[in-house]
Protein backbone atom coordinates (compact mmCIF):
# COMPACT_ATOMS: atom_id res chain seq x y z
CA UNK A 1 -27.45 -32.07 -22.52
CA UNK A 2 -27.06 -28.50 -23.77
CA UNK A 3 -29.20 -25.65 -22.03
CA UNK A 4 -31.02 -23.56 -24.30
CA UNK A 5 -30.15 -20.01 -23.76
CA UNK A 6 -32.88 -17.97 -22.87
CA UNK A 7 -33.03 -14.24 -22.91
CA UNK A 8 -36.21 -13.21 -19.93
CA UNK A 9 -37.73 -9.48 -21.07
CA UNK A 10 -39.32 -7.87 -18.01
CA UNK A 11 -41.80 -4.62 -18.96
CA UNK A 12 -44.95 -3.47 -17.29
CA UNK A 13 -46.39 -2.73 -20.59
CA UNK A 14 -47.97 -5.21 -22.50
CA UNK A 15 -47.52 -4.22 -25.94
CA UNK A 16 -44.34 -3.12 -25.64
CA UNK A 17 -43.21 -6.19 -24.26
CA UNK A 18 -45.26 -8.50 -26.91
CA UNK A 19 -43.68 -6.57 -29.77
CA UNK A 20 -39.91 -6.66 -28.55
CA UNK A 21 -40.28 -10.13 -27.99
CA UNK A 22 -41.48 -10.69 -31.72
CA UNK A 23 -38.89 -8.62 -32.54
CA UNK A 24 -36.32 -10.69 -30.96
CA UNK A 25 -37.65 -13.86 -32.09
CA UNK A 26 -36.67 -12.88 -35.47
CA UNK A 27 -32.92 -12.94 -35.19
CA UNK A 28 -33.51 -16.81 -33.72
CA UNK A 29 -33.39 -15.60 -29.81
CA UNK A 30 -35.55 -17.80 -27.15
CA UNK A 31 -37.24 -15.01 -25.49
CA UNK A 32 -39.69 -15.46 -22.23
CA UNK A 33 -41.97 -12.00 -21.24
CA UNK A 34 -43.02 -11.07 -17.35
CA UNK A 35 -45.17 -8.24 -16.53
CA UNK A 36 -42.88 -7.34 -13.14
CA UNK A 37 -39.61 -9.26 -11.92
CA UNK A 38 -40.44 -11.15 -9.18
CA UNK A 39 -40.69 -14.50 -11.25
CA UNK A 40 -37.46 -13.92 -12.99
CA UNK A 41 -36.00 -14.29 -9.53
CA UNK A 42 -37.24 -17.90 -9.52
CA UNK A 43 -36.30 -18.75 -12.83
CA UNK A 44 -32.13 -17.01 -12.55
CA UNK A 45 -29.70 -18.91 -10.50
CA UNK A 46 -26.00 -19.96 -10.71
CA UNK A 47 -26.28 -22.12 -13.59
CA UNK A 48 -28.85 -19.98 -15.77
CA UNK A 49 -27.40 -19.85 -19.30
CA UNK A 50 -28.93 -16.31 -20.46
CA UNK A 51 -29.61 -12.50 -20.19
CA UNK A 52 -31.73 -10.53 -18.37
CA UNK A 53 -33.16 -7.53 -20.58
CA UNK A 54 -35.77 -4.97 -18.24
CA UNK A 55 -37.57 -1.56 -18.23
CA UNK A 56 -35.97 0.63 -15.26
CA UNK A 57 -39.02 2.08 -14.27
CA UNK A 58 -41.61 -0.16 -13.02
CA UNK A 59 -44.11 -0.54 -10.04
CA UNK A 60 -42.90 -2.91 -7.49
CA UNK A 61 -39.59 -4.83 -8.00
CA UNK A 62 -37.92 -2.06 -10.76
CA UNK A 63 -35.10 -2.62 -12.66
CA UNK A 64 -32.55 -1.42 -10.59
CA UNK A 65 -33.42 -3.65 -7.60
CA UNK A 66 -33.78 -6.43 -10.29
CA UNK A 67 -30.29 -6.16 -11.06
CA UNK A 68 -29.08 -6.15 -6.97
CA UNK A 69 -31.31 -8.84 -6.54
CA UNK A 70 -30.09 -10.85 -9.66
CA UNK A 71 -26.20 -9.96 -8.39
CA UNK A 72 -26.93 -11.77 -5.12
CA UNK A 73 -27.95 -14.51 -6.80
CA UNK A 74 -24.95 -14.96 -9.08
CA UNK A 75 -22.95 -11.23 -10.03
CA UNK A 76 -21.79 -12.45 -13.63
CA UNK A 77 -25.64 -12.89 -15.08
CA UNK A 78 -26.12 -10.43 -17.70
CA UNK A 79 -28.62 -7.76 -16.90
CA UNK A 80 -29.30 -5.12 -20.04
CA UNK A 81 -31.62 -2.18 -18.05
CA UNK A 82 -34.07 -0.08 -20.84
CA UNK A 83 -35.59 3.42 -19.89
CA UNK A 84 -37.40 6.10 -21.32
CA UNK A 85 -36.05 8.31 -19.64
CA UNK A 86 -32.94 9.62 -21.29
CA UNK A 87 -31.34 9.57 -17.41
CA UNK A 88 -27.94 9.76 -17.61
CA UNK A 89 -26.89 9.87 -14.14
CA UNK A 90 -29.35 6.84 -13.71
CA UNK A 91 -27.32 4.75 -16.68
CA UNK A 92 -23.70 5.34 -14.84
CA UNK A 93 -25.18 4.70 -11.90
CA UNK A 94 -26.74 1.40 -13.22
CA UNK A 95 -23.31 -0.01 -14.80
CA UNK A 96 -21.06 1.31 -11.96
CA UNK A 97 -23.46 -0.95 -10.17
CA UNK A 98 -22.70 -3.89 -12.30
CA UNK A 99 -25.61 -3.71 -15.28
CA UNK A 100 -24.12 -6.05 -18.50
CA UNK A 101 -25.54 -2.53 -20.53
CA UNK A 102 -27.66 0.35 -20.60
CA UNK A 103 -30.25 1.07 -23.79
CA UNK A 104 -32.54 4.18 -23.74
CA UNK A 105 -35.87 3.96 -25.85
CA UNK A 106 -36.57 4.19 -28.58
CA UNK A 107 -34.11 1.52 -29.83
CA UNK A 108 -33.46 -0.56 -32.77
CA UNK A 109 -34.70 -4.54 -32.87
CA UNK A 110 -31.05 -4.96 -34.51
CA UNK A 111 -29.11 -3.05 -31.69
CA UNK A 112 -30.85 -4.57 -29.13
CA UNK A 113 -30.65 -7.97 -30.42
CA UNK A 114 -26.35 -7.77 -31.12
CA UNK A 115 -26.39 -6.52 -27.38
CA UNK A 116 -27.72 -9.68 -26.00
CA UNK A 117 -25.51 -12.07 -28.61
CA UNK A 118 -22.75 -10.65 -26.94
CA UNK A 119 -24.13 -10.81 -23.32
CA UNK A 120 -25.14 -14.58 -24.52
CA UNK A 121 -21.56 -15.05 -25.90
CA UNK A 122 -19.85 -14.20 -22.59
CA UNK A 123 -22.09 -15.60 -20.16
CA UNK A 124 -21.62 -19.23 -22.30
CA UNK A 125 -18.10 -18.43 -21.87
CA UNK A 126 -18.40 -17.73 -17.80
CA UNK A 127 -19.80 -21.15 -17.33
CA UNK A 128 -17.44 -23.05 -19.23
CA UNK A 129 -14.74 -21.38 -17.29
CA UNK A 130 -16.32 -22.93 -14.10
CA UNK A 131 -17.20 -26.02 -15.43
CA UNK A 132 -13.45 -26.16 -16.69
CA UNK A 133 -12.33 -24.89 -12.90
CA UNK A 134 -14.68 -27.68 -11.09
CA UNK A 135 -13.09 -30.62 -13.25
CA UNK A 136 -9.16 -29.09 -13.41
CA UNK A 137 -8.52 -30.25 -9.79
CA UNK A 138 -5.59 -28.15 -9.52
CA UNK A 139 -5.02 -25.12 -6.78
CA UNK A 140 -8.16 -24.26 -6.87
CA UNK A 141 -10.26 -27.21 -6.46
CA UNK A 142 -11.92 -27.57 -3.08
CA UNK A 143 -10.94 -31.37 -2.58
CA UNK A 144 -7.19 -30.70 -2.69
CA UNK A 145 -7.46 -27.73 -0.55
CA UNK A 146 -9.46 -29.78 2.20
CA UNK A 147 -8.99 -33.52 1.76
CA UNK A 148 -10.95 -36.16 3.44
CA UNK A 149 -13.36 -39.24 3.21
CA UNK A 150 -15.51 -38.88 5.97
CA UNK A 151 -19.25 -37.44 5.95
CA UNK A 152 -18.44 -34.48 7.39
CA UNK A 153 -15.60 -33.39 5.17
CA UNK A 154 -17.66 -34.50 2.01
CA UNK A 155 -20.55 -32.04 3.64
CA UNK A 156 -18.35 -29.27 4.00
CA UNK A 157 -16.91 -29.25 0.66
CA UNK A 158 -20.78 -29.78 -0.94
CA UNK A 159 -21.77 -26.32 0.92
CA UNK A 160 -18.30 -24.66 0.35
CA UNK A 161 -19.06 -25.00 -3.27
CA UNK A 162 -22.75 -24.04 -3.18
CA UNK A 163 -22.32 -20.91 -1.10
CA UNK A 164 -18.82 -20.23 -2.98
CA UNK A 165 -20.76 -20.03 -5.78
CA UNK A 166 -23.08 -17.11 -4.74
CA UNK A 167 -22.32 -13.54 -3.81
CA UNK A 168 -23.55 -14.18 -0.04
CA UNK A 169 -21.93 -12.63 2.83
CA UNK A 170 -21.30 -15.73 5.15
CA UNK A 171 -20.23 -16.72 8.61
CA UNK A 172 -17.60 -19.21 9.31
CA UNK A 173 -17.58 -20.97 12.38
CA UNK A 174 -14.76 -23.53 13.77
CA UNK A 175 -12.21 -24.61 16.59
CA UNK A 176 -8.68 -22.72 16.83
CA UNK A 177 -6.22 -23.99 13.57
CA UNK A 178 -9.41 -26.12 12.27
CA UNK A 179 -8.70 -24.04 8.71
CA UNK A 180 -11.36 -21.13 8.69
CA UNK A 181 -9.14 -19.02 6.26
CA UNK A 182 -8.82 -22.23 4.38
CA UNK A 183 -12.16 -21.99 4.15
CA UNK A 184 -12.83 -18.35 3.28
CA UNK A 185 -10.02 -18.23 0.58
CA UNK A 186 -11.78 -21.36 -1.20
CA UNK A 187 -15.26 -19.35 -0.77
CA UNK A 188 -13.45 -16.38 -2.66
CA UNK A 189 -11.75 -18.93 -5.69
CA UNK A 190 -14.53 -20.22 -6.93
CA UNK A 191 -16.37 -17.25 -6.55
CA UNK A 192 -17.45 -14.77 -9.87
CA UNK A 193 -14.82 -12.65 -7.47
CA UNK A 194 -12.18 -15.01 -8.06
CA UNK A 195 -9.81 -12.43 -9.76
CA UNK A 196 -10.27 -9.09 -7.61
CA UNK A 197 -8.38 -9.06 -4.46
CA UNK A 198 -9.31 -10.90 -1.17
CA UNK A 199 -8.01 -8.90 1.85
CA UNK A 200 -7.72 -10.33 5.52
CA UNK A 201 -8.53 -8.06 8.43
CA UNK A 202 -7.25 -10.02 12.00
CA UNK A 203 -9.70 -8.07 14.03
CA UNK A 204 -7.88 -9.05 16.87
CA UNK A 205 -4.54 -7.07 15.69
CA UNK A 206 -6.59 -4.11 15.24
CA UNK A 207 -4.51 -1.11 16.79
CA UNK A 208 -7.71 0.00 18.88
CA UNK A 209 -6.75 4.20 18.51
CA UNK A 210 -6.37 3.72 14.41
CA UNK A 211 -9.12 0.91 13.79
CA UNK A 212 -11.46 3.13 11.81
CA UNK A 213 -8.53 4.43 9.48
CA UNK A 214 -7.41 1.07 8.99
CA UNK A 215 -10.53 0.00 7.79
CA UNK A 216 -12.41 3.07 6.11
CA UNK A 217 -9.54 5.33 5.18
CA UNK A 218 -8.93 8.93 5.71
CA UNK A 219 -9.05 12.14 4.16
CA UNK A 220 -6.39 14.75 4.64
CA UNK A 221 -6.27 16.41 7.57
CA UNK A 222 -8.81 14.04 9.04
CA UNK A 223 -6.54 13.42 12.55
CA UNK A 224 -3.22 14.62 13.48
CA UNK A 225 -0.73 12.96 11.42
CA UNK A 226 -2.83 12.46 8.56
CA UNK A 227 -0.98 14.60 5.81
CA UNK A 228 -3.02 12.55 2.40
CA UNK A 229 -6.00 10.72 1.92
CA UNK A 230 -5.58 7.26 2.42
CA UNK A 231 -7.96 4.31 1.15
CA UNK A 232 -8.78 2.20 3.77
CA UNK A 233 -8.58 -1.83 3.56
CA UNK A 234 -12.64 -1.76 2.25
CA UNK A 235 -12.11 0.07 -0.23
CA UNK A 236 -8.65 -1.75 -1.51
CA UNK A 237 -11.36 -4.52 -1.55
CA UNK A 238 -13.71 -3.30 -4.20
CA UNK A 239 -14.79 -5.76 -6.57
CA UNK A 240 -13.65 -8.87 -4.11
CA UNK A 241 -13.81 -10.39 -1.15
CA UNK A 242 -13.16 -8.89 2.50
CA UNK A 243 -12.31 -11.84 5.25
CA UNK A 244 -12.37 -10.37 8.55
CA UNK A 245 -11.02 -13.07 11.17
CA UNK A 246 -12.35 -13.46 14.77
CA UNK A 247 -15.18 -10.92 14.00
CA UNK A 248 -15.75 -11.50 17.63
CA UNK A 249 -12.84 -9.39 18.39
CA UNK A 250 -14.64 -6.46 16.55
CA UNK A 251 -15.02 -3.40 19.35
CA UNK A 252 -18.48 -3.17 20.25
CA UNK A 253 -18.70 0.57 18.86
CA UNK A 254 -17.19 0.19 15.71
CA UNK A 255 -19.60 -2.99 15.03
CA UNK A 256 -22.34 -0.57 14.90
CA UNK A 257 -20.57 1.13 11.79
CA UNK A 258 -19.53 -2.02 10.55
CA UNK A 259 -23.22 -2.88 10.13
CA UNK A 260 -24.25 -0.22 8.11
CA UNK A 261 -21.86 -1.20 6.01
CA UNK A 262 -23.36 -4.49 5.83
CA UNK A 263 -26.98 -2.91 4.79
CA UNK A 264 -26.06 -0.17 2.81
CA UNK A 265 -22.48 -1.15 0.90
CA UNK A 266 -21.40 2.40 1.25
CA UNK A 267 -18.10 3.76 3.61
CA UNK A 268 -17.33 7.41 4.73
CA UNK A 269 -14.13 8.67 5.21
CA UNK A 270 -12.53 9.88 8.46
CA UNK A 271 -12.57 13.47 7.80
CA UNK A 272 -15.08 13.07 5.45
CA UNK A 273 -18.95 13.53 4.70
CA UNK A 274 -19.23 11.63 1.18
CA UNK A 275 -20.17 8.22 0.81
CA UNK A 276 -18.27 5.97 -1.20
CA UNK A 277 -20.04 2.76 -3.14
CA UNK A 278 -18.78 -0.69 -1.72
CA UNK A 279 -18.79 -3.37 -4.03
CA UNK A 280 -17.68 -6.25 -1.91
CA UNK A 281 -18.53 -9.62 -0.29
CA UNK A 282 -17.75 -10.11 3.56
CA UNK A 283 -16.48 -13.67 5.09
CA UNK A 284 -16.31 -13.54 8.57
CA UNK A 285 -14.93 -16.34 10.76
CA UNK A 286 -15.32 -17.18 14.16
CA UNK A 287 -14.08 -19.61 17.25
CA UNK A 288 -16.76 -18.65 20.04
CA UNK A 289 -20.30 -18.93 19.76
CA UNK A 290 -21.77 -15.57 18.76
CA UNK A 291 -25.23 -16.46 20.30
CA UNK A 292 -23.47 -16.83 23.68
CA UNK A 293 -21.52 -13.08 23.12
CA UNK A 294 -24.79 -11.58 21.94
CA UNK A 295 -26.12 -12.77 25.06
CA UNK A 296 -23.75 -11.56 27.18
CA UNK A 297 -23.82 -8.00 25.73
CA UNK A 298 -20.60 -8.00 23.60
CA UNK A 299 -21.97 -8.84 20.19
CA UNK A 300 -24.79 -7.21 18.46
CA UNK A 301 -27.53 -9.54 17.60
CA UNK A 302 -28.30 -7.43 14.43
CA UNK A 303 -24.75 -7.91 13.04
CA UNK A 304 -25.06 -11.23 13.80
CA UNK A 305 -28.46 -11.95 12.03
CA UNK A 306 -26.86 -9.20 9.22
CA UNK A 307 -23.30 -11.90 8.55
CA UNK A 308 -25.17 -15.04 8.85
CA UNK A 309 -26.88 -15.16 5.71
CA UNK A 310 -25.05 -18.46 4.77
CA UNK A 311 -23.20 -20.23 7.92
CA UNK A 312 -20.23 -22.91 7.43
CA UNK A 313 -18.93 -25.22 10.05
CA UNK A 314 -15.79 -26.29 9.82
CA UNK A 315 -15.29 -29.86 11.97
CA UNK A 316 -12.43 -30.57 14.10
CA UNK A 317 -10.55 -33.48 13.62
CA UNK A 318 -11.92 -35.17 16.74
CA UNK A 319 -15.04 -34.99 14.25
CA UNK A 320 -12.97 -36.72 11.92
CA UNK A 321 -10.35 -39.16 12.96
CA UNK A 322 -10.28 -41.70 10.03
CA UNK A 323 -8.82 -38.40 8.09
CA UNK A 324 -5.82 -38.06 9.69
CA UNK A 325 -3.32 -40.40 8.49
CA UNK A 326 -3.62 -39.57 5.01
CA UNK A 327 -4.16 -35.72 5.92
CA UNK A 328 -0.65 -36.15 7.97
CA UNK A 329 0.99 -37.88 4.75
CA UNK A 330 -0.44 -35.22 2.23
CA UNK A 331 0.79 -32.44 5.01
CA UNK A 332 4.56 -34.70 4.79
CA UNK A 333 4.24 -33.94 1.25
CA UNK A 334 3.50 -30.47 1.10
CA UNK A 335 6.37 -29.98 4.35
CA UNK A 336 8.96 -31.95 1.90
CA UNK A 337 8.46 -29.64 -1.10
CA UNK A 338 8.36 -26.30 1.05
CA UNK A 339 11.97 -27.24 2.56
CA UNK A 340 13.70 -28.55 -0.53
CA UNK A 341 14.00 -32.31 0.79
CA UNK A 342 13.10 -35.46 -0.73
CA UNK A 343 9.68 -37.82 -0.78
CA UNK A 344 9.87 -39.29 2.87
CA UNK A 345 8.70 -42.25 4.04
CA UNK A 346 6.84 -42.93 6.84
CA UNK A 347 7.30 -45.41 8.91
CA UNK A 348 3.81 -47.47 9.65
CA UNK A 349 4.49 -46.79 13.43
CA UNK A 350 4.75 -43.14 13.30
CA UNK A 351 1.55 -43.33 10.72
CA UNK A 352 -0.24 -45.51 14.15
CA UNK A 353 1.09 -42.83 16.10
CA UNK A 354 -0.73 -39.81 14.63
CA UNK A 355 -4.08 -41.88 14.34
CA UNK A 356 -4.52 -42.62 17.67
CA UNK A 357 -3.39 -39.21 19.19
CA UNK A 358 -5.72 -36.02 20.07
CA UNK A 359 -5.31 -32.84 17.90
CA UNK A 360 -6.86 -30.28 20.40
CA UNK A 361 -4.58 -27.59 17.70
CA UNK A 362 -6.14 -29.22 14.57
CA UNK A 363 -4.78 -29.15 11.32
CA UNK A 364 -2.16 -26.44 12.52
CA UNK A 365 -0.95 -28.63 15.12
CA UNK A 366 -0.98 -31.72 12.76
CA UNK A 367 0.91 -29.46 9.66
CA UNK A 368 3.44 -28.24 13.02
CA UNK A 369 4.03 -32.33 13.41
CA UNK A 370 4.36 -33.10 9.65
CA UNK A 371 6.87 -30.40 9.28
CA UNK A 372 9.10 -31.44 12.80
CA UNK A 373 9.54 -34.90 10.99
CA UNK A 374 10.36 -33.87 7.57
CA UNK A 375 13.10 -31.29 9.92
CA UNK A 376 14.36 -34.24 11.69
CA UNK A 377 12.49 -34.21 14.88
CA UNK A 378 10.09 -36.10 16.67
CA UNK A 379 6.80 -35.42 15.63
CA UNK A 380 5.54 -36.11 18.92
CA UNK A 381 7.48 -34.06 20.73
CA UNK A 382 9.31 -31.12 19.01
CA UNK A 383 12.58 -32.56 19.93
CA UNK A 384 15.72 -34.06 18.50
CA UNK A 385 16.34 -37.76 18.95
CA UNK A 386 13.68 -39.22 17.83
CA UNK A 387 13.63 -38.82 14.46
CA UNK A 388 12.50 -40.61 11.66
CA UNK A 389 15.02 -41.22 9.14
CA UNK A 390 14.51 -41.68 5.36
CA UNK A 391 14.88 -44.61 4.14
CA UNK A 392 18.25 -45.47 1.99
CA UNK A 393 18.89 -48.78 0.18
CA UNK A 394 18.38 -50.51 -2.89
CA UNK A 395 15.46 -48.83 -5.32
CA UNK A 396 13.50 -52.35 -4.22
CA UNK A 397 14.04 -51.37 -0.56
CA UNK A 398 12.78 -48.47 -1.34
CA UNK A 399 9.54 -49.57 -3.20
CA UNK A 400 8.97 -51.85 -0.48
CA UNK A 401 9.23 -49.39 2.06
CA UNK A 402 7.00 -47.17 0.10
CA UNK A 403 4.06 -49.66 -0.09
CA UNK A 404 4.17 -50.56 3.10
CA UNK A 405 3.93 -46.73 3.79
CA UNK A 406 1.12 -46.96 1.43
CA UNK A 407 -1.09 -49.60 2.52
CA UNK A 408 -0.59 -48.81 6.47
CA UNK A 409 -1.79 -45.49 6.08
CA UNK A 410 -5.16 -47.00 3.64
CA UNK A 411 -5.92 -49.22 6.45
CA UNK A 412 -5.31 -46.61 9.13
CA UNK A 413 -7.37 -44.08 7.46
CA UNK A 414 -10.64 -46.41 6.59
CA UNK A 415 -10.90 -47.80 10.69
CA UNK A 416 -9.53 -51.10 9.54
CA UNK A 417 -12.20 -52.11 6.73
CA UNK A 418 -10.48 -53.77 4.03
CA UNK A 419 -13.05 -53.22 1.30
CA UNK A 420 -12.24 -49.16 0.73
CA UNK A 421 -8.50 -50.02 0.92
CA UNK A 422 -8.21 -52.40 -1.51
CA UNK A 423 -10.73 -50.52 -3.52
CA UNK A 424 -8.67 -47.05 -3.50
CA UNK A 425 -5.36 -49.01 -4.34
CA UNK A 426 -6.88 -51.07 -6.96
CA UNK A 427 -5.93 -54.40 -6.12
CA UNK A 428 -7.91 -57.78 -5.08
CA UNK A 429 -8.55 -58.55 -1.35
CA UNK A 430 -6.64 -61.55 -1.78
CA UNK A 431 -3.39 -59.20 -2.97
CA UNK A 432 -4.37 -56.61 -0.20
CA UNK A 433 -3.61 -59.80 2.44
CA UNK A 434 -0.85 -61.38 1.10
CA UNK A 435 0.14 -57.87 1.13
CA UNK A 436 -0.06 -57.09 4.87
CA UNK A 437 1.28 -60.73 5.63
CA UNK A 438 4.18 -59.75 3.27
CA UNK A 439 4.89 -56.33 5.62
CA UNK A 440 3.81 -57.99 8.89
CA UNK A 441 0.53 -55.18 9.18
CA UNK A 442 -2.21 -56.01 11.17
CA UNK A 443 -4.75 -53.66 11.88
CA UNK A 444 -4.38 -54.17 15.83
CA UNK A 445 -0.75 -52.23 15.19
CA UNK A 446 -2.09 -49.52 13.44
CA UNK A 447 -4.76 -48.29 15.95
CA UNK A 448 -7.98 -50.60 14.34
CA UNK A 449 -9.59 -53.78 15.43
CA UNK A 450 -8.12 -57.21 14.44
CA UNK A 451 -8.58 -58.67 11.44
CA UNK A 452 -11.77 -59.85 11.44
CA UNK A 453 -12.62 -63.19 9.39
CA UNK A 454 -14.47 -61.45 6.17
CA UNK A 455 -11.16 -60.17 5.61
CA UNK A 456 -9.04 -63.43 5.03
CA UNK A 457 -9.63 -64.15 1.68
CA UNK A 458 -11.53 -63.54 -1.55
């Protein structure tokens, strides 16, 4: 179903706003009035295909909070601000601060209406790109970068790609190697900031004496030592995304700075006393409870109720076992192409092995495993010996081996129901067993109940 696209005109005065809308209705545009903006609010999300055209000066909600407002909502919606005003500093102000274009009354019914065909022209184009992006499943597509088949994996890609899809500063919380950059860099990809630059701030490798420098720059002169200006990380930011890891780590003074940055977008200088805009989104991630520090005095509880405007868990793997054979097999993969060595195989033991162990590292401890066996070493351990070798042979050996590979890791990732894994591979029930008689698998091997008897035949 196509979307009609819609072009919402927001002016306090009434005749004004009748007449431009007849106006526009001449050169075939779908125009809807309001009096003030609150209702466009309502009616402009991530999927709206259409402009935004409003008066600057207005009581209540005026144009220029219209346009922050609409940018939190989704930054690439077209906003066209109109004034009477002739206020020049007010129109660079208004597109520095990311308005589609600036008209200044009186204005043509023909220039006003080419304005919006092209805003209508590029946001048709914005959404196609992310349609395009959501159905390419290439680098950027969530599922590769976080695979899984249990609940809580299909959850966490779901709100990845809602809040990814907003301009919402957000709080990621998880266990040590669970994948919280993961996370974040995924938020920033299929953001509208997908093409500025994300930069990652390890709060914890802060040097303490040079923290504020690092982070908001310098001027000249600022400090001893300081012999230029110097843009700070922020500001290398502008336009994209800002992760700052283990926010937790943050010194308890400089999170009182850090917060107005938060409310106010701006940064000073070290050394000096003009603000500078900050057009930015913030990710930060964390492994401790931030309740718990805020109530024992070493977070602020207004930074904390200032980051969490959109909160992501990311599960451990405890949270979801039946993942981790096929999460170990991709991670083979991935460890095989990185060091130049061949498609392995592995065994259906080693595949048991992995299922039924604890992971209190995560997926780093799990990738650390997958890339000692493709090495040579024992996945278990770190050490030599016990490695698994690839298997050599005849190219049937080989298919054999592969399958069996296959179809052990199916049944070890699904808990030992049948119905997904011959489902997923394609095949009848009745192949599946023959199958697993043919290899000698039973589910008892691989870390699963027996085979129970709705699984013997068709």
């Amino acid at each position: 179903m196509t979307i009609q696209q819609r072009v919402l005109l927001v002016d306090d005065e009434e005749e004004l706003r009748r007449s431009t809308a007849q106006a526009l209705e001449l050169f075939d545009l779908t125009v809807d009035t309001f009096p003030n903006a609150e209702n466009v609010l309502e009616l402009s999300g991530f999927g709206f295909d259409g402009v935004i055209v409003s008066d600057i000066r207005m009581p209540g909600l005026d144009g220029m909070t219209l346009l922050h407002r609409i940018r939190e909502l989704d930054a690439e919606i077209p906003v066209i601000l109109v004034t009477g005003h002739g206020d020049v500093q007010l129109a660079v102000k208004a597109m520095r601060e990311g308005a589609y274009d600036f008209l200044e009354k009186p204005f043509t019914p023909q220039h006003l209406a080419g304005v919006i065909r092209r805003a209508l022209e590029r946001r048709s184009l914005i959404l196609e790109n992310r349609r395009l992006r959501a159905v390419a499943g290439k680098r950027d597509d969530v599922e590769a970068r976080m695979p899984g088949r249990t609940q809580v994996m299909v959850d966490l890609r779901y709100r990845i790609r809602a809040i990814g899809a907003t301009d919402a500063d957000t709080l990621v919380i998880g266990d040590t190697g669970v994948g919280k950059e993961v996370v974040a860099r995924a938020l920033h990809d299929i953001s509208p900031r997908a093409n500025r630059p994300f930069i990652a701030i390890n709060c914890a490798a802060l040097p303490e004496t040079l923290i504020e420098s690092e982070l908001f720059g310098h001027e000249a002169g600022a400090f001893p030592g300081a012999l230029r200006p110097r843009y700070g990380k922020f500001e290398h930011a502008r336009g994209g995304t800002i992760l700052l890891d283990e926010i937790s780590s943050m010194p308890f003074d400089l999170q009182a700075k850090f917060l107005r940055v938060l409310q106010e977008r701006v940064i000073t200088r070290l050394g000096s006393n003009e603000t500078v805009p900050l057009d930015v989104r913030f990710i930060a991630t964390s492994k401790v409870d931030l309740e718990a520090e805020v109530a024992a005095g070493r977070f602020r509880a207004d930074l904390l109720y200032r980051l969490n405007v959109a909160t992501v868990h990311v599960p451990a793997l405890s949270q979801r076992r039946a993942d981790i054979p096929l999460l170990f097999l991709q991670l083979v993969r991935e460890a095989a192409a990185r060091y130049g060595r061949e498609d392995m195989i592995v065994p259906p033991d080693i595949i048991s092995l992995i299922a039924q162990r604890d992971w209190p590292g995560n997926v780093r401890e799990l990738r650390n495993a997958a890339d000692r066996l493709v090495l040579g070493l024992d996945p278990g351990s770190g050490e030599p010996g016990g490695a698994v070798k690839e298997n050599g042979g005849r190219l049937a050996e080989k298919v054999a081996a592969f399958e069996r590979s296959l179809i052990a890791g199916e049944i070890a990732a699904h808990g030992g129901a049948l119905k997904p894994v011959y489902e997923t591979l394609g095949i009848s029930r009745k192949t599946l067993y023959e199958k697993m008689q043919k290899y000698g698998l039973d589910k008892k091997m691989l870390g699963v109940e027996s085979l129970s008897q709705d699984d013997r035949g068709e």
